[in-house]
N, C-alpha and C. Protein backbone atom coordinates (compact mmCIF):
# COMPACT_ATOMS: atom_id res chain seq x y z
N UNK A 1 0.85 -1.19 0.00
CA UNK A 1 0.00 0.00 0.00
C UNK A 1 0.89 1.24 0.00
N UNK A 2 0.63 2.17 -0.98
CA UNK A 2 1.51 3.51 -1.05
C UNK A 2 1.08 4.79 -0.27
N UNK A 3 1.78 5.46 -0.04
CA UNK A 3 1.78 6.53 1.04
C UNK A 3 0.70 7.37 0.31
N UNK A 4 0.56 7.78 -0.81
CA UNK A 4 -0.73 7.86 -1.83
C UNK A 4 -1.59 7.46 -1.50
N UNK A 5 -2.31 6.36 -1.73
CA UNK A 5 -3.40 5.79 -1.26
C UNK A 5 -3.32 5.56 0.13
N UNK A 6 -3.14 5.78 1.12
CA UNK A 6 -3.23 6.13 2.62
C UNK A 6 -3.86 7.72 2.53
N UNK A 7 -3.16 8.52 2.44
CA UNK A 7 -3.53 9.90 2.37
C UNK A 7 -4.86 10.24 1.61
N UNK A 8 -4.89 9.65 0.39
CA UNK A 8 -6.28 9.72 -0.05
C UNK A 8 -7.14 9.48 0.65
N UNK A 9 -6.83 8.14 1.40
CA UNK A 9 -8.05 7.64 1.96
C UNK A 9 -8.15 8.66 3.38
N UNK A 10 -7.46 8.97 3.85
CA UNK A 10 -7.39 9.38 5.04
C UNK A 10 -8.09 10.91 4.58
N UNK A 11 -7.98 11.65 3.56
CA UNK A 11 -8.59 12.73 3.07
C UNK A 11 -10.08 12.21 3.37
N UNK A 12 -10.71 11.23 2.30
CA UNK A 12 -12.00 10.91 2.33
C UNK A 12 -12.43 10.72 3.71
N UNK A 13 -11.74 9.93 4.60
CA UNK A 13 -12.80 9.55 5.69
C UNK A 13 -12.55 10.64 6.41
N UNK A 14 -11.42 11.82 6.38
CA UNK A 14 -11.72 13.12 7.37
C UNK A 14 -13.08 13.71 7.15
N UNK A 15 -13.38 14.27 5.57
CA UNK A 15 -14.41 14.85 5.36
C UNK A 15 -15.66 14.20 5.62
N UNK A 16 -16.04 12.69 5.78
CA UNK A 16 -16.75 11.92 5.74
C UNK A 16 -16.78 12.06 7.90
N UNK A 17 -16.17 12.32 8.71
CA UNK A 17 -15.85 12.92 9.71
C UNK A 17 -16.15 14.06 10.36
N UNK A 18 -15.85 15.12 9.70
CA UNK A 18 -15.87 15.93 9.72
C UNK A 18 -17.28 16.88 9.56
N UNK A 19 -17.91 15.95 8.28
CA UNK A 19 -19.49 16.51 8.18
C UNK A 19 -20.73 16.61 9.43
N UNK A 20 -21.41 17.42 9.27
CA UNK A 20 -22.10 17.52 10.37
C UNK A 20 -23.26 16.02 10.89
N UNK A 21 -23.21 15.70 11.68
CA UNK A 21 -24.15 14.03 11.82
C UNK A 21 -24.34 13.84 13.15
N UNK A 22 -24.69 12.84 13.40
CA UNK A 22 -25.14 11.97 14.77
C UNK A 22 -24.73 12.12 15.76
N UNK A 23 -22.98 12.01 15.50
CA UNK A 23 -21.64 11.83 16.48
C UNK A 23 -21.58 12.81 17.26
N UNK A 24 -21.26 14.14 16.48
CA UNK A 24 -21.37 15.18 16.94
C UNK A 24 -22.89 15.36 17.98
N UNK A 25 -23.63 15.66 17.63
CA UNK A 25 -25.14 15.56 18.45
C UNK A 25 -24.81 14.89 19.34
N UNK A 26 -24.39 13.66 19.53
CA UNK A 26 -24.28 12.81 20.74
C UNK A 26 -24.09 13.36 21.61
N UNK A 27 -22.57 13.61 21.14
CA UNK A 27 -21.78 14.26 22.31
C UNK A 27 -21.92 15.28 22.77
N UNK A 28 -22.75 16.28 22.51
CA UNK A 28 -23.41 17.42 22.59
C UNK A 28 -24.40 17.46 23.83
N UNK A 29 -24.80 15.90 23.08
CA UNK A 29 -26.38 15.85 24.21
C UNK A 29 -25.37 15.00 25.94
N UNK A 30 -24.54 14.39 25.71
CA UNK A 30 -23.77 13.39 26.60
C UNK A 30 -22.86 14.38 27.44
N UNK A 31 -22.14 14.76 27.41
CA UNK A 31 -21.15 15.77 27.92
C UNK A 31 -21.73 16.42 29.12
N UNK A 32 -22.39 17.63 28.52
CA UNK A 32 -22.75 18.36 29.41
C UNK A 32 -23.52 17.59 30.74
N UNK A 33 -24.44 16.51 30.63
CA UNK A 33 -25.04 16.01 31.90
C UNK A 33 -24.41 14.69 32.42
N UNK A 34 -23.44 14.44 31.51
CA UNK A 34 -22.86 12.72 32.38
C UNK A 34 -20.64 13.24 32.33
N UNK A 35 -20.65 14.44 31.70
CA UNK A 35 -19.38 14.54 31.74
C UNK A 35 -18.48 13.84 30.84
N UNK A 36 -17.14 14.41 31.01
CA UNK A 36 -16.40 14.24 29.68
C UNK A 36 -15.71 12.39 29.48
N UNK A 37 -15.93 12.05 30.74
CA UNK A 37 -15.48 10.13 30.15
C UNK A 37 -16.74 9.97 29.73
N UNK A 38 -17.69 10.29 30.29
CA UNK A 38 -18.87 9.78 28.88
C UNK A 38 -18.78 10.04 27.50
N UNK A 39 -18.15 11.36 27.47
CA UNK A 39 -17.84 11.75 25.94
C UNK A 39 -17.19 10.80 25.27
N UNK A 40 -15.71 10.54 25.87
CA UNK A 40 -14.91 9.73 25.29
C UNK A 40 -15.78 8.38 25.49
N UNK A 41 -16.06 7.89 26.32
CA UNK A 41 -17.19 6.39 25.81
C UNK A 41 -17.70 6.48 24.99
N UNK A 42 -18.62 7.42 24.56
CA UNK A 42 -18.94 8.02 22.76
C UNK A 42 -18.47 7.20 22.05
N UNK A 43 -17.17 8.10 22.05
CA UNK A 43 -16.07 8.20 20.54
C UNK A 43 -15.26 6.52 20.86
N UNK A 44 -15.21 5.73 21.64
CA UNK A 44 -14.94 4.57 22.09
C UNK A 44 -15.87 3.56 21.46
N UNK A 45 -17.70 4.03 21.50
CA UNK A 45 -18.60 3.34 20.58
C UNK A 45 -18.09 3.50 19.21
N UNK A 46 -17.85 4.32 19.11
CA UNK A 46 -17.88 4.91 17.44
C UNK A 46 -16.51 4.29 16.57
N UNK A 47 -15.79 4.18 17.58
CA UNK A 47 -14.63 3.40 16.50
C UNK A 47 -14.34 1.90 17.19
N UNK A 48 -15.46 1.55 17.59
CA UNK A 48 -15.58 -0.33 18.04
C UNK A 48 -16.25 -0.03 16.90
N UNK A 49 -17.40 0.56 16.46
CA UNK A 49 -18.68 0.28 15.22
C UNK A 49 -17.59 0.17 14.02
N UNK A 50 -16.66 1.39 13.91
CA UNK A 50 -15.33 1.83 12.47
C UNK A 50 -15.16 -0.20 12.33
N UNK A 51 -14.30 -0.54 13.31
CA UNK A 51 -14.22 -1.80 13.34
C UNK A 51 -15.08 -2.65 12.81
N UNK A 52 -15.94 -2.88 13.26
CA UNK A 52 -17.46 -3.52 12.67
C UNK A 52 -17.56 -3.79 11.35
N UNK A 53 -17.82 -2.19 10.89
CA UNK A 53 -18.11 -2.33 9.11
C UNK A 53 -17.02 -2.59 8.48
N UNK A 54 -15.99 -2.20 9.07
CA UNK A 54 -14.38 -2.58 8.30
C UNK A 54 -14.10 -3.62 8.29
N UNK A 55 -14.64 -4.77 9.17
CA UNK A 55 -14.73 -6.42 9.34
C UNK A 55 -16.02 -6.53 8.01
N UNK A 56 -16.50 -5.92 8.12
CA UNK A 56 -17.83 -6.59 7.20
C UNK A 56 -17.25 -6.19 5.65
N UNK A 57 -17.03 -5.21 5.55
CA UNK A 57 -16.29 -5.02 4.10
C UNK A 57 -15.28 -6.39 4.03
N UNK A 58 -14.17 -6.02 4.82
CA UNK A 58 -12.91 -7.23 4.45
C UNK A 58 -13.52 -8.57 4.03
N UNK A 59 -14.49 -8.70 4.91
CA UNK A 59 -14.53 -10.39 4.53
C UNK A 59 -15.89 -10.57 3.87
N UNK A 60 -16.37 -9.26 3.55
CA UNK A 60 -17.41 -9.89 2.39
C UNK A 60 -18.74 -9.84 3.06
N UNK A 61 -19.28 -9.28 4.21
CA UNK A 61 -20.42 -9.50 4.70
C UNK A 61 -21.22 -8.40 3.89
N UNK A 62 -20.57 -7.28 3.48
CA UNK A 62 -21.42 -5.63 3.31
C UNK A 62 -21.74 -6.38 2.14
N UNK A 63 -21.18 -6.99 1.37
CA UNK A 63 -21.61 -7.05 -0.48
C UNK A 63 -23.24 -8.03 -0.03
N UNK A 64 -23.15 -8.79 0.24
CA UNK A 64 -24.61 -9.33 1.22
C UNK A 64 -25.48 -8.63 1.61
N UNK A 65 -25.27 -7.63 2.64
CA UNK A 65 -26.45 -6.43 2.60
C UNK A 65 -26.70 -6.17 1.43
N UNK A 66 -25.39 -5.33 0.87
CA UNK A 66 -25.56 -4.62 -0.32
C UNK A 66 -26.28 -4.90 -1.44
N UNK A 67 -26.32 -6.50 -1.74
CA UNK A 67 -26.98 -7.22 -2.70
C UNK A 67 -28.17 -7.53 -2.06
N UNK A 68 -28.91 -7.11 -0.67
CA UNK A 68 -30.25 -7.94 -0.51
C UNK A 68 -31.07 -6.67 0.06
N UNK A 69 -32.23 -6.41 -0.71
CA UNK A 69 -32.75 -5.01 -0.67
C UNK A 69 -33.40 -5.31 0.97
N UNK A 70 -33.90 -6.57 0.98
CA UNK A 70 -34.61 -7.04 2.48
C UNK A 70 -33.51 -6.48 3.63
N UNK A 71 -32.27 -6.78 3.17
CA UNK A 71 -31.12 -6.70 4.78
C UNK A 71 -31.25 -5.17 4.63
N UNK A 72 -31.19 -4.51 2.96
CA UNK A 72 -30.38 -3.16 3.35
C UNK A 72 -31.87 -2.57 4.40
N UNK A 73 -33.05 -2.97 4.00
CA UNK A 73 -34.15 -1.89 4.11
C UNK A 73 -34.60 -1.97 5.97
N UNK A 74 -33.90 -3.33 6.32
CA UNK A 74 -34.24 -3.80 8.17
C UNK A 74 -33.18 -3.01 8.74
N UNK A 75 -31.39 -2.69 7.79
CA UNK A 75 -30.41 -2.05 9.12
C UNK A 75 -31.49 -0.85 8.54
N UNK A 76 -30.96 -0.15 7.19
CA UNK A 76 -31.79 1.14 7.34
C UNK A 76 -33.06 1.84 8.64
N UNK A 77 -33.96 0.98 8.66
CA UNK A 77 -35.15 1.23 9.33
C UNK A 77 -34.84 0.77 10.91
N UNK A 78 -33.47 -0.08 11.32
CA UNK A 78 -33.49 -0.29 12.58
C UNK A 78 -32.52 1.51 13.22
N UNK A 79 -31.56 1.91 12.19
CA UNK A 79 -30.71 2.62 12.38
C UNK A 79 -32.04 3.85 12.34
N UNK A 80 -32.45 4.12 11.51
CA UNK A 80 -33.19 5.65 11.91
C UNK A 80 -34.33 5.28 13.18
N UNK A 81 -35.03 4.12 13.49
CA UNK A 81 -35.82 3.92 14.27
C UNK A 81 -35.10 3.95 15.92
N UNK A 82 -33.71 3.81 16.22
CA UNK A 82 -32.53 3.86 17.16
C UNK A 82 -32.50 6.21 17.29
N UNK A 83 -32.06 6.16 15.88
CA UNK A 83 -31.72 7.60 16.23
C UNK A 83 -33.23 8.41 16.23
N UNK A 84 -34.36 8.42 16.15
CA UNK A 84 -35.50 8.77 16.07
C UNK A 84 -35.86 8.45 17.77
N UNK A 85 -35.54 7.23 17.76
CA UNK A 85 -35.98 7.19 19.73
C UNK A 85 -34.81 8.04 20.37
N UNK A 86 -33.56 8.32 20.34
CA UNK A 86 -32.93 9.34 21.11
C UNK A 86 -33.74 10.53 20.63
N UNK A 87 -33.80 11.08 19.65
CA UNK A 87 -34.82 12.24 19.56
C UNK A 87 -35.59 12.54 20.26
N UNK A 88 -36.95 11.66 20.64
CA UNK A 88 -38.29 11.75 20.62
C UNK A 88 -37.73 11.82 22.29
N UNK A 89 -37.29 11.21 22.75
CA UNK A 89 -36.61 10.85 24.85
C UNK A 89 -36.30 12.56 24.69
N UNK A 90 -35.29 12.99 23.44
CA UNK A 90 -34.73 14.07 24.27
C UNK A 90 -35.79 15.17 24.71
N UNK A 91 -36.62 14.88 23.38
CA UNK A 91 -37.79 15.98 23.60
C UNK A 91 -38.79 15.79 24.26
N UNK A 92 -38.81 14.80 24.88
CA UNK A 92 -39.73 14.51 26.16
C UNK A 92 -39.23 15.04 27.24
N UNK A 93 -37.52 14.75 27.38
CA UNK A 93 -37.21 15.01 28.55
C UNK A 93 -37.31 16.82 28.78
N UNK A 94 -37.26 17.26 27.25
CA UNK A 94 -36.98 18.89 27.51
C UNK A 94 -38.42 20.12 27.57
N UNK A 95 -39.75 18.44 27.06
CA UNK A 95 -41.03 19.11 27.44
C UNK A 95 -41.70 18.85 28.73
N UNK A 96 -40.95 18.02 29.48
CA UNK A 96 -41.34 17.64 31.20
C UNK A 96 -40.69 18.56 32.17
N UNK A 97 -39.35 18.99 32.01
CA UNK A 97 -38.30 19.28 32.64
C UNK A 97 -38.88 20.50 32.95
N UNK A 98 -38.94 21.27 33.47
CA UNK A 98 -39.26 22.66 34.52
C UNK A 98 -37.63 23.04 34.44
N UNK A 99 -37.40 24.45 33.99
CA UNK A 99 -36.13 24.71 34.34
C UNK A 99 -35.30 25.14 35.69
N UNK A 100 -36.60 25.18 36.29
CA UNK A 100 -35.98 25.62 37.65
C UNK A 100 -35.56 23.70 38.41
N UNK A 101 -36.30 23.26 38.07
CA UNK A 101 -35.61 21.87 38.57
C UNK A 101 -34.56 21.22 37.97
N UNK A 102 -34.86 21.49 36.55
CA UNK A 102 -33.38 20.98 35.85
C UNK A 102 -32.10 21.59 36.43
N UNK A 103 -32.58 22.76 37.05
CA UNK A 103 -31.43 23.27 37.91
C UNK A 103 -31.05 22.74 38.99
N UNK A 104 -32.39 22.14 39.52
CA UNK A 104 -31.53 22.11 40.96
C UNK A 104 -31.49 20.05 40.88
N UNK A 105 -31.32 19.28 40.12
CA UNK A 105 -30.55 18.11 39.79
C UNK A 105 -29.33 18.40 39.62
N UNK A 106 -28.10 17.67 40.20
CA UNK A 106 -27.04 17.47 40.25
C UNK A 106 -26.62 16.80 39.37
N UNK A 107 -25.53 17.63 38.89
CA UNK A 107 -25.34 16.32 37.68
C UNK A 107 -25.10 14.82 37.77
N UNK A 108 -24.41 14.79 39.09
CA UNK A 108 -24.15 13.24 39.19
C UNK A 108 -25.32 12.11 38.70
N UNK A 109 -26.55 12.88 39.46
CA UNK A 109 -27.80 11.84 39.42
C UNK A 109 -27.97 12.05 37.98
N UNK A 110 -27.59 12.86 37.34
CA UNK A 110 -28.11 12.66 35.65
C UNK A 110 -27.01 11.67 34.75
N UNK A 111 -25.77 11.37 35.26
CA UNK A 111 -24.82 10.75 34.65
C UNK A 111 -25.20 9.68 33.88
N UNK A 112 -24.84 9.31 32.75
CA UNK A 112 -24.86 7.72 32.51
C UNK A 112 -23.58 7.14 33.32
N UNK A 113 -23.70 5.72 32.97
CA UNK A 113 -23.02 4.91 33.10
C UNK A 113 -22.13 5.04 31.80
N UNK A 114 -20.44 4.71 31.83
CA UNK A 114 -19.82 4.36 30.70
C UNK A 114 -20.40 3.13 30.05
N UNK A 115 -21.04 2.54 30.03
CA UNK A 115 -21.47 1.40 29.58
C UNK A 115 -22.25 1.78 28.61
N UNK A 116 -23.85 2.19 29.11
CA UNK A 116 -24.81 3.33 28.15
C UNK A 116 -23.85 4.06 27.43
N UNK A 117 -22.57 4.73 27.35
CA UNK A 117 -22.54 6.21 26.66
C UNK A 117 -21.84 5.37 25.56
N UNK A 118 -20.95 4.33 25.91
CA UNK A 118 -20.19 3.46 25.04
C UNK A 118 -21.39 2.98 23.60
N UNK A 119 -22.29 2.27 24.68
CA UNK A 119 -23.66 2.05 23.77
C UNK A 119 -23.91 2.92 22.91
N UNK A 120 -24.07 3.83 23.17
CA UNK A 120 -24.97 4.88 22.76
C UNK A 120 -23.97 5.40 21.50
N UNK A 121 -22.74 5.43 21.57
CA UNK A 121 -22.10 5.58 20.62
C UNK A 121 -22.06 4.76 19.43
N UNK A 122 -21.66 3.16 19.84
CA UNK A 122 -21.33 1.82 19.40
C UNK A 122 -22.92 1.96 18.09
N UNK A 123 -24.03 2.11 18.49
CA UNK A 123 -24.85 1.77 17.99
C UNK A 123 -25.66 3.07 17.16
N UNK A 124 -25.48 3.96 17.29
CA UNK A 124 -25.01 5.50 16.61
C UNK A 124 -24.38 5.05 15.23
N UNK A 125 -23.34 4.63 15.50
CA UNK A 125 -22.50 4.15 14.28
C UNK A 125 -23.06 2.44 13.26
N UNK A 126 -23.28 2.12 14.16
CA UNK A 126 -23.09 0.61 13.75
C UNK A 126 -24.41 0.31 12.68
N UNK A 127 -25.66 1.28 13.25
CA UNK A 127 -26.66 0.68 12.58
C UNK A 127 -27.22 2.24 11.81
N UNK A 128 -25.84 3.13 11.49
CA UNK A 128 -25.73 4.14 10.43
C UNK A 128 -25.60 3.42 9.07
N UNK A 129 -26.53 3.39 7.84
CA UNK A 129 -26.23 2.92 6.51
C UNK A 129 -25.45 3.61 5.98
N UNK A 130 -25.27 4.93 6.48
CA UNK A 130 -24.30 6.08 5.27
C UNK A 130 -22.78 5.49 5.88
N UNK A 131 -22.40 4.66 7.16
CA UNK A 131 -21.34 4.52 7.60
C UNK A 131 -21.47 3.44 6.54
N UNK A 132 -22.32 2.19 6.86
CA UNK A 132 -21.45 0.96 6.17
C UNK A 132 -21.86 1.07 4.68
N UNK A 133 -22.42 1.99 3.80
CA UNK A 133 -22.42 2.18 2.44
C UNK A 133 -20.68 2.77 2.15
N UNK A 134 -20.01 3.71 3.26
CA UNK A 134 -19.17 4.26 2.91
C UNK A 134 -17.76 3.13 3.02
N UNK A 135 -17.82 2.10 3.80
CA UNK A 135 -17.17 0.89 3.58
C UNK A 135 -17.54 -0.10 2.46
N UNK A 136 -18.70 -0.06 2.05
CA UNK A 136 -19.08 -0.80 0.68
C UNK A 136 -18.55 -0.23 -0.27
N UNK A 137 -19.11 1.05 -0.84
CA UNK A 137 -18.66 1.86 -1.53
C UNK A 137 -16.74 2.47 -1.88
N UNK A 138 -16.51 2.61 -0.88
CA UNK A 138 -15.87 3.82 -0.74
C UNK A 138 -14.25 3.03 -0.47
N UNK A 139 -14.63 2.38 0.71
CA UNK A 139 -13.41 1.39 1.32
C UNK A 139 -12.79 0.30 0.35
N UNK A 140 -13.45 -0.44 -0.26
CA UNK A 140 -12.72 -1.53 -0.93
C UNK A 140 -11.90 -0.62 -2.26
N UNK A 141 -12.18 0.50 -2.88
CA UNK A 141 -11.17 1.19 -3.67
C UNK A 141 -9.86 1.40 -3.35
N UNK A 142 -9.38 1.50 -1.91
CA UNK A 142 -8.44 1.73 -1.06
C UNK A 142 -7.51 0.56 -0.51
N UNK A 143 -7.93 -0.85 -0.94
CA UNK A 143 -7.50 -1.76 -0.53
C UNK A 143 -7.08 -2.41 -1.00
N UNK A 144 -5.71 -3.27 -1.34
CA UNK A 144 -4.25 -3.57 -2.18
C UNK A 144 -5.17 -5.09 -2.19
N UNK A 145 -5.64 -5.38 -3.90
CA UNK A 145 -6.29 -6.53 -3.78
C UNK A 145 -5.39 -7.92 -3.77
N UNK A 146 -4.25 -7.30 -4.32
CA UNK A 146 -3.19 -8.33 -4.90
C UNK A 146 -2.62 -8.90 -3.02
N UNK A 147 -3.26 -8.37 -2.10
CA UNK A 147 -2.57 -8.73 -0.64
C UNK A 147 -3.25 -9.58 0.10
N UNK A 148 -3.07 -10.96 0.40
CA UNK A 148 -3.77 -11.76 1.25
C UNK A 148 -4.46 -11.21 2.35
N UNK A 149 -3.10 -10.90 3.01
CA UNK A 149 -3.29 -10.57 4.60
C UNK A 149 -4.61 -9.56 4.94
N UNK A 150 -5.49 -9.41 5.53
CA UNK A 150 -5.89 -8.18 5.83
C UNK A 150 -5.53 -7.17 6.35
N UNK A 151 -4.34 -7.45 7.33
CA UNK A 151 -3.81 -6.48 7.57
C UNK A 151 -3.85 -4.89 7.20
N UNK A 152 -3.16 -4.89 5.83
CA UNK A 152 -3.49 -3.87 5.25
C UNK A 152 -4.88 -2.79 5.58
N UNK A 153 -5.80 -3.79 5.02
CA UNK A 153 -7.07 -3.19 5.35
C UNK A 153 -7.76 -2.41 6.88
N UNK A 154 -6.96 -3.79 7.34
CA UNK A 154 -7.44 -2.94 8.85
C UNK A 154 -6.28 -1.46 9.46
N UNK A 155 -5.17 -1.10 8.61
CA UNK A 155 -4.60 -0.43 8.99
C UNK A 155 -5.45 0.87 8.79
N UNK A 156 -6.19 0.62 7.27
CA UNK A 156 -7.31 2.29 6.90
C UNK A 156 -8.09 1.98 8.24
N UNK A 157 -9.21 1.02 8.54
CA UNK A 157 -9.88 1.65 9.37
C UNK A 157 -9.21 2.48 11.04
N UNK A 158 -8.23 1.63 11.06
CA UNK A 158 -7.58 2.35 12.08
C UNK A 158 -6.99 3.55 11.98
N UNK A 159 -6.68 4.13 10.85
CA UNK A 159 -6.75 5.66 10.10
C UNK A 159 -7.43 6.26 10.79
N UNK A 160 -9.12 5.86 10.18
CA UNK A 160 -10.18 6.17 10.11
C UNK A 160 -10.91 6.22 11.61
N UNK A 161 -10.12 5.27 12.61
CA UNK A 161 -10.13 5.89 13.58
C UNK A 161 -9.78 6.54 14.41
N UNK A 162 -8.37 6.77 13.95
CA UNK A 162 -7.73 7.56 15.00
C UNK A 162 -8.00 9.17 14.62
N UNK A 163 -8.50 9.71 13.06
CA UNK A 163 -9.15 10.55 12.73
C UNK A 163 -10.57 10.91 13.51
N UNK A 164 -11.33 10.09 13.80
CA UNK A 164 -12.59 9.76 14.58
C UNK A 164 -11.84 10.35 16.11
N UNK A 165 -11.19 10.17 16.66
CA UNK A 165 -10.89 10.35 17.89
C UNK A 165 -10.05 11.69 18.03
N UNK A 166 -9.51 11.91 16.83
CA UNK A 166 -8.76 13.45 16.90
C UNK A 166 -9.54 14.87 16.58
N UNK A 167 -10.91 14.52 16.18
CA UNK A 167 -11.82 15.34 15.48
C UNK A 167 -12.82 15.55 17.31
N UNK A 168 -13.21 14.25 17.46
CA UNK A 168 -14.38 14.43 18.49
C UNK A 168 -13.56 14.60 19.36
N UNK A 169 -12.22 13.88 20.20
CA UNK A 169 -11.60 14.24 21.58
C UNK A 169 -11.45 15.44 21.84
N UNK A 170 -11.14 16.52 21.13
CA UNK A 170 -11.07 17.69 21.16
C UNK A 170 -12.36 18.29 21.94
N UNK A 171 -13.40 17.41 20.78
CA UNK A 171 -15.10 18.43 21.04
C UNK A 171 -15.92 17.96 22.55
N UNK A 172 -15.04 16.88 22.76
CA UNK A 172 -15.77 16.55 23.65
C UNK A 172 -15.01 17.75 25.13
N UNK A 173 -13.88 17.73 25.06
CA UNK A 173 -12.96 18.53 26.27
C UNK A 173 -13.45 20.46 26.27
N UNK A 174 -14.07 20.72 24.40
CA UNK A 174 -14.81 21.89 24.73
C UNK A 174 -16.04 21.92 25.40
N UNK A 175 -17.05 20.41 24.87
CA UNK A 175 -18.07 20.43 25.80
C UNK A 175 -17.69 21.15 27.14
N UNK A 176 -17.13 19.74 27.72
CA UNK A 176 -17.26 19.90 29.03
C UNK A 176 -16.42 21.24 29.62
N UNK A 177 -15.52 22.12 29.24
CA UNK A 177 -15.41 22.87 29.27
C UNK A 177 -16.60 24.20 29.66
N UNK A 178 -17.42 23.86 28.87
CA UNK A 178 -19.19 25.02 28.52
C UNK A 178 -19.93 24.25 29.35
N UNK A 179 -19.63 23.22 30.18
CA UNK A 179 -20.70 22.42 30.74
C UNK A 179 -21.52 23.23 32.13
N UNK A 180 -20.57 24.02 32.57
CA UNK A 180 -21.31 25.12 33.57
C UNK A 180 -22.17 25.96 32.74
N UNK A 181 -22.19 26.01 31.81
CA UNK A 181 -23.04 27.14 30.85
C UNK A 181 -24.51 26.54 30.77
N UNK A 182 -24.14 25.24 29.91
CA UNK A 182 -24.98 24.32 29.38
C UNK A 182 -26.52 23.34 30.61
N UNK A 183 -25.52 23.36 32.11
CA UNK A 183 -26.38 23.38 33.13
C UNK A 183 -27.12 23.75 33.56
N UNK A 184 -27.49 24.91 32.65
CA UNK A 184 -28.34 26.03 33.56
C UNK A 184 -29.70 25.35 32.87
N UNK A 185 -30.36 25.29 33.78
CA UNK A 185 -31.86 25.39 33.61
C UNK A 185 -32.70 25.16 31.97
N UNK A 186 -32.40 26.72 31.41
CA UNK A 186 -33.45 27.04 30.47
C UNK A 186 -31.96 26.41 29.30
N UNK A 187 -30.78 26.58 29.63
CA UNK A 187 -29.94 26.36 28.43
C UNK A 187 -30.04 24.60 28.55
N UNK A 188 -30.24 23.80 29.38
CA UNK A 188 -30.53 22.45 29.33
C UNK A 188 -32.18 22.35 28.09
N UNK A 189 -32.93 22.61 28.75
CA UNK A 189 -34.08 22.27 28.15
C UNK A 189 -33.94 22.39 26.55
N UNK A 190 -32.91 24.00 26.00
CA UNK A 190 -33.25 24.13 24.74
C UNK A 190 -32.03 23.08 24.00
N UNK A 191 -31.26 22.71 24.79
CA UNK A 191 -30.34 21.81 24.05
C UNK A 191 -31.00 20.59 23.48
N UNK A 192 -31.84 20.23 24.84
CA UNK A 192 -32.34 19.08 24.74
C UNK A 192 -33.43 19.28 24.12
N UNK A 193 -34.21 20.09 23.20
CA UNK A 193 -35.11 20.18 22.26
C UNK A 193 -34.48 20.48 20.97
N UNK A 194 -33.05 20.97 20.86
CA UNK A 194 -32.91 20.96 19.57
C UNK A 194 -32.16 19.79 19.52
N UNK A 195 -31.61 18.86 19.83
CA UNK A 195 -30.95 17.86 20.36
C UNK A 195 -31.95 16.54 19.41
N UNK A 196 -33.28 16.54 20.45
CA UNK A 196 -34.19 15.66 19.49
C UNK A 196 -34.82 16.47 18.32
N UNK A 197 -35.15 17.68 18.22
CA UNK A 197 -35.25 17.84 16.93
C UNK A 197 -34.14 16.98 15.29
N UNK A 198 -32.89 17.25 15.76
CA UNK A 198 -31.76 16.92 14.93
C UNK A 198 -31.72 15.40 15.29
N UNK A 199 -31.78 14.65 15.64
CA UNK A 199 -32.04 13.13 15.73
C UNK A 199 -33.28 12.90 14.82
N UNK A 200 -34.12 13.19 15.53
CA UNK A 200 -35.52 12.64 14.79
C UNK A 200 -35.14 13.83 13.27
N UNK A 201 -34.54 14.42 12.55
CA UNK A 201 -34.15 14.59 11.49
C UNK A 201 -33.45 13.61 10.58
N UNK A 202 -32.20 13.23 11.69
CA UNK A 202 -31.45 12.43 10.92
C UNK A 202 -32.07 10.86 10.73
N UNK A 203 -32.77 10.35 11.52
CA UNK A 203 -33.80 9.45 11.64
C UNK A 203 -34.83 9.57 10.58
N UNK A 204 -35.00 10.55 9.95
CA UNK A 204 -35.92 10.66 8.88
C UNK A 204 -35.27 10.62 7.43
N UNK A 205 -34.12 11.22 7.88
CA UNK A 205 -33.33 11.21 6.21
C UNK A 205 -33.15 9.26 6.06
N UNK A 206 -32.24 9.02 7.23
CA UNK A 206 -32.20 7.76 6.95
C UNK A 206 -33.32 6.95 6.27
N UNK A 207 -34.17 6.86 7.37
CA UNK A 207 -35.74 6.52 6.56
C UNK A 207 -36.05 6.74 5.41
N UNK A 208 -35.74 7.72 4.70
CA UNK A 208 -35.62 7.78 3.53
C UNK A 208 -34.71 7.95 2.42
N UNK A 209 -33.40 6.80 2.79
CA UNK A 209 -32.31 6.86 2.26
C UNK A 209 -33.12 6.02 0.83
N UNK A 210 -32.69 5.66 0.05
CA UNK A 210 -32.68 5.21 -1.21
C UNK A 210 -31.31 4.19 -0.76
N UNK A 211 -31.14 2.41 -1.25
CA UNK A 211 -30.21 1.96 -1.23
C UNK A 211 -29.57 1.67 -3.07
């Protein structure tokens, strides 16, 4: 594999990164009320999932979705029906919530568990179609066919993640940084309404992805 095709690829999956989506939102909604190792549990889901589809490309599982309109149309509809329920919670939680009480909860009692935030990431990603179309698509161009080993292959997704972790680790340390801001009362509630607004968005595009 040439230092060329590394960089290329590493171009594509920045911007593919970089675009505005899920990940970001997560951590947006995670940070401020469970704190910044929840963040990083996030970005910990998100490149166990990188893993995932990068296993399913290598050995041939994605061309299977890819070829069966039944598999693509169940992840499709499980993945927006996943990000559509974080939506619909957030905006429950931000049409119940009284801001004067959202104030006076401590954050501790609002924390997740690293376990949930890991989740919450892991499956963010995993049952995203635009992620594993972009390993169907996108990934096997990048990969030295003439090479047994996989090796190779798994070196892009590990690119692809350590890009994943240099983009969000950052965002997550500004979160929590703003997290005294973000505590307050009325600035909780509106996060957490535009929060599920933009879920139950991206939950809808999905829904109506075209495979």
């Amino acid at each position: 594999m040439t230092a060329a095709t590394v960089l290329a690829f590493a171009a594509m999956a920045a911007l593919l990164i970089m675009s505005p989506g899920p990940n970001g939102v997560l951590i947006a909604k995670t940070v401020p009320t469970s704190g910044k190792a929840a963040g990083f549990a996030n970005i910990a889901g998100f490149v166990v999932a990188f893993f995932v589809h990068g296993s399913f490309a290598i050995f041939g599982l994605s061309v299977i979705l890819l070829q069966s309109a039944n598999l693509f149309m169940a992840v499709k509809l499980a993945g927006a029906a996943y990000l559509m329920w974080i939506g619909v919670k957030a905006l429950r939680d931000a049409w119940r919530g009284a801001p004067a009480r959202l104030a006076e909860i401590a954050p501790a009692r609002r924390r997740r568990t690293l376990l949930k935030a890991f989740g919450e990431g892991f499956l963010t990603n995993a049952l995203n179609p635009k992620v594993a179309m972009f390993y169907i698509a996108a990934f096997p161009q990048f990969v030295p066919h003439d090479s047994v080993s996989p090796a190779a292959a798994y070196l892009l997704v590990a690119i692809h993640a350590a890009l994943n972790v240099a983009w969000f680790g950052p965002m997550v340390l500004l979160f929590d940084r703003l997290s005294g801001a973000v505590r307050v009362g009325r600035v909780q509630r509106w996060l957490k309404g535009v929060t599920g607004l933009v879920f139950v968005g991206f939950g809808i595009k999905l829904a109506t992805l075209r495979a």
